[in-house]
C-alpha atoms as a PDB file:
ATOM      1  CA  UNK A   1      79.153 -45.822  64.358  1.00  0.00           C
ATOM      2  CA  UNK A   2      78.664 -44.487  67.871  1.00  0.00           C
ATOM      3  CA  UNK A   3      80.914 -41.823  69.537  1.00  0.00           C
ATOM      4  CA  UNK A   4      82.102 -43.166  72.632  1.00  0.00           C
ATOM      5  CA  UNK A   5      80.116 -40.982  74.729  1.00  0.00           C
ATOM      6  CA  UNK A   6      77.190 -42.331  73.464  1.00  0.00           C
ATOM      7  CA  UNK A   7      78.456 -46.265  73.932  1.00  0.00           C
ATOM      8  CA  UNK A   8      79.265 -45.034  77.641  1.00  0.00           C
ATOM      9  CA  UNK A   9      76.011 -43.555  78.181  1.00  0.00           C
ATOM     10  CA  UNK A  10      74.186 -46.701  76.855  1.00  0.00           C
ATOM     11  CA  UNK A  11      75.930 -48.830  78.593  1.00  0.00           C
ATOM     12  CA  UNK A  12      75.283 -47.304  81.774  1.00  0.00           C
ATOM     13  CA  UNK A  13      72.026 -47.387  81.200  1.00  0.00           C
ATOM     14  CA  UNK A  14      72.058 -51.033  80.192  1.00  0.00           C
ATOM     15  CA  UNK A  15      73.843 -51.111  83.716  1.00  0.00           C
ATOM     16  CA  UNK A  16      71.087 -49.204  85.643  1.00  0.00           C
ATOM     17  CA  UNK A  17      68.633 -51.421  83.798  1.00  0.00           C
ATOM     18  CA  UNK A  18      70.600 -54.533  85.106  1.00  0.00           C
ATOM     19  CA  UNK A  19      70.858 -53.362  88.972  1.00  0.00           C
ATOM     20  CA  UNK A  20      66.869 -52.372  89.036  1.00  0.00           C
ATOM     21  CA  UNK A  21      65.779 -55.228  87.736  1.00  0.00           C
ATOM     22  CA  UNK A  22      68.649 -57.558  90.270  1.00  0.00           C
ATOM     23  CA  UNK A  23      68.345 -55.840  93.556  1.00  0.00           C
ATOM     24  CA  UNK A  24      65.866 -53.174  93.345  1.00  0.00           C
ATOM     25  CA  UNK A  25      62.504 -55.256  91.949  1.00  0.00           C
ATOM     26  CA  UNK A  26      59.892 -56.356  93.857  1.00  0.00           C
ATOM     27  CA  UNK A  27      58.889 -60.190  94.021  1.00  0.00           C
ATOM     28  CA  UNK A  28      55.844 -60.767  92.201  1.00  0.00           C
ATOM     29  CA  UNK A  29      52.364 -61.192  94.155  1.00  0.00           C
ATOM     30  CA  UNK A  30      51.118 -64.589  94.394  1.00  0.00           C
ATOM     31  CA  UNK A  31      48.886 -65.234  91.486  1.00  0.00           C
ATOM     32  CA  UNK A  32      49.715 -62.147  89.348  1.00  0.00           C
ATOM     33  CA  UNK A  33      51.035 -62.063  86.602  1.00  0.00           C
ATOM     34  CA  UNK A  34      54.165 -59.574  86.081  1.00  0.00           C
ATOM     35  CA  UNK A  35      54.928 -57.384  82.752  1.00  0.00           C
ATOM     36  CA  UNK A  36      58.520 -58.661  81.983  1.00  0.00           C
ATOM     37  CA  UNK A  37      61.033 -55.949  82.396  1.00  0.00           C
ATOM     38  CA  UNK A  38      62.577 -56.638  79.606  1.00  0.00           C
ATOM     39  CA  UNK A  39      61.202 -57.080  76.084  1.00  0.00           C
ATOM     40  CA  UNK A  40      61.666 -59.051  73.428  1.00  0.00           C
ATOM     41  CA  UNK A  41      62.795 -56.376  71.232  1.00  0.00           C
ATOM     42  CA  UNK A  42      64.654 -54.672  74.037  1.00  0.00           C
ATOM     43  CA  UNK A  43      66.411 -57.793  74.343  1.00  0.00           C
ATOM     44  CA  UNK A  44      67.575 -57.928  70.537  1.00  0.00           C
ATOM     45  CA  UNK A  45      68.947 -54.374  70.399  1.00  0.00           C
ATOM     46  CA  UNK A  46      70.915 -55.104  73.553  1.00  0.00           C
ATOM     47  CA  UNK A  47      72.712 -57.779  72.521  1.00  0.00           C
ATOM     48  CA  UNK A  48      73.328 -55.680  69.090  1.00  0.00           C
ATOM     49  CA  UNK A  49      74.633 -53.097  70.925  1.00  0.00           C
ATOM     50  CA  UNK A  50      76.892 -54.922  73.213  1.00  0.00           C
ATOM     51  CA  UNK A  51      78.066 -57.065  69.860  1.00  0.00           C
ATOM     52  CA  UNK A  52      79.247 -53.973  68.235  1.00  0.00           C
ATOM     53  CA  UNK A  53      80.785 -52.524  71.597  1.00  0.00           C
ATOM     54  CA  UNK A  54      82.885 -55.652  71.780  1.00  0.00           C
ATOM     55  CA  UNK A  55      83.984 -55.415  68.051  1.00  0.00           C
ATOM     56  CA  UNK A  56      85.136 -51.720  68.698  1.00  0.00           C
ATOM     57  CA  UNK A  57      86.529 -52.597  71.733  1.00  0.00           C
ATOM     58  CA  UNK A  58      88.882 -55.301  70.303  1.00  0.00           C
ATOM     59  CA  UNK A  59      89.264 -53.066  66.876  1.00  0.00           C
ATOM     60  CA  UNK A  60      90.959 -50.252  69.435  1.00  0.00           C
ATOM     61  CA  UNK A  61      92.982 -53.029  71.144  1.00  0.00           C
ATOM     62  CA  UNK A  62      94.377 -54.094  68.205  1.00  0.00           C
ATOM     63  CA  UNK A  63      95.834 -50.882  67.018  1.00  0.00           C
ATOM     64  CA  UNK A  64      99.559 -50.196  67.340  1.00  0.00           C
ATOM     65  CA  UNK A  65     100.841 -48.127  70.043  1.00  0.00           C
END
């Protein structure tokens, strides 16, 4: 399990990650190929992550008071 600090400073990253790649890339030159910015594995333990954030998330919402 992760302490929340950690989940928040994951996710921000995830969110940093998010904004390069949206608004901060260049367009790729005509003709040459571009390294994805994301990998394959990157891509897994993303979704992992944000899978287990949502369980914890709704685990916390659940509890009473």
């Amino acid at each position: 399990m992760m302490e929340p600090s950690g989940a928040r400073n994951e996710l921000n990253k995830l969110a940093k990650k998010r904004g390069d790649i949206a608004y901060r890339s260049g367009r790729p030159a005509n003709g040459v190929p571009a390294k994805h910015a994301v990998s394959r594995e990157d891509l897994r333990r993303h979704i992992h992550f944000i899978r287990k954030l949502v369980v914890a998330t709704d685990a916390a919402l659940a509890e009473p008071g």
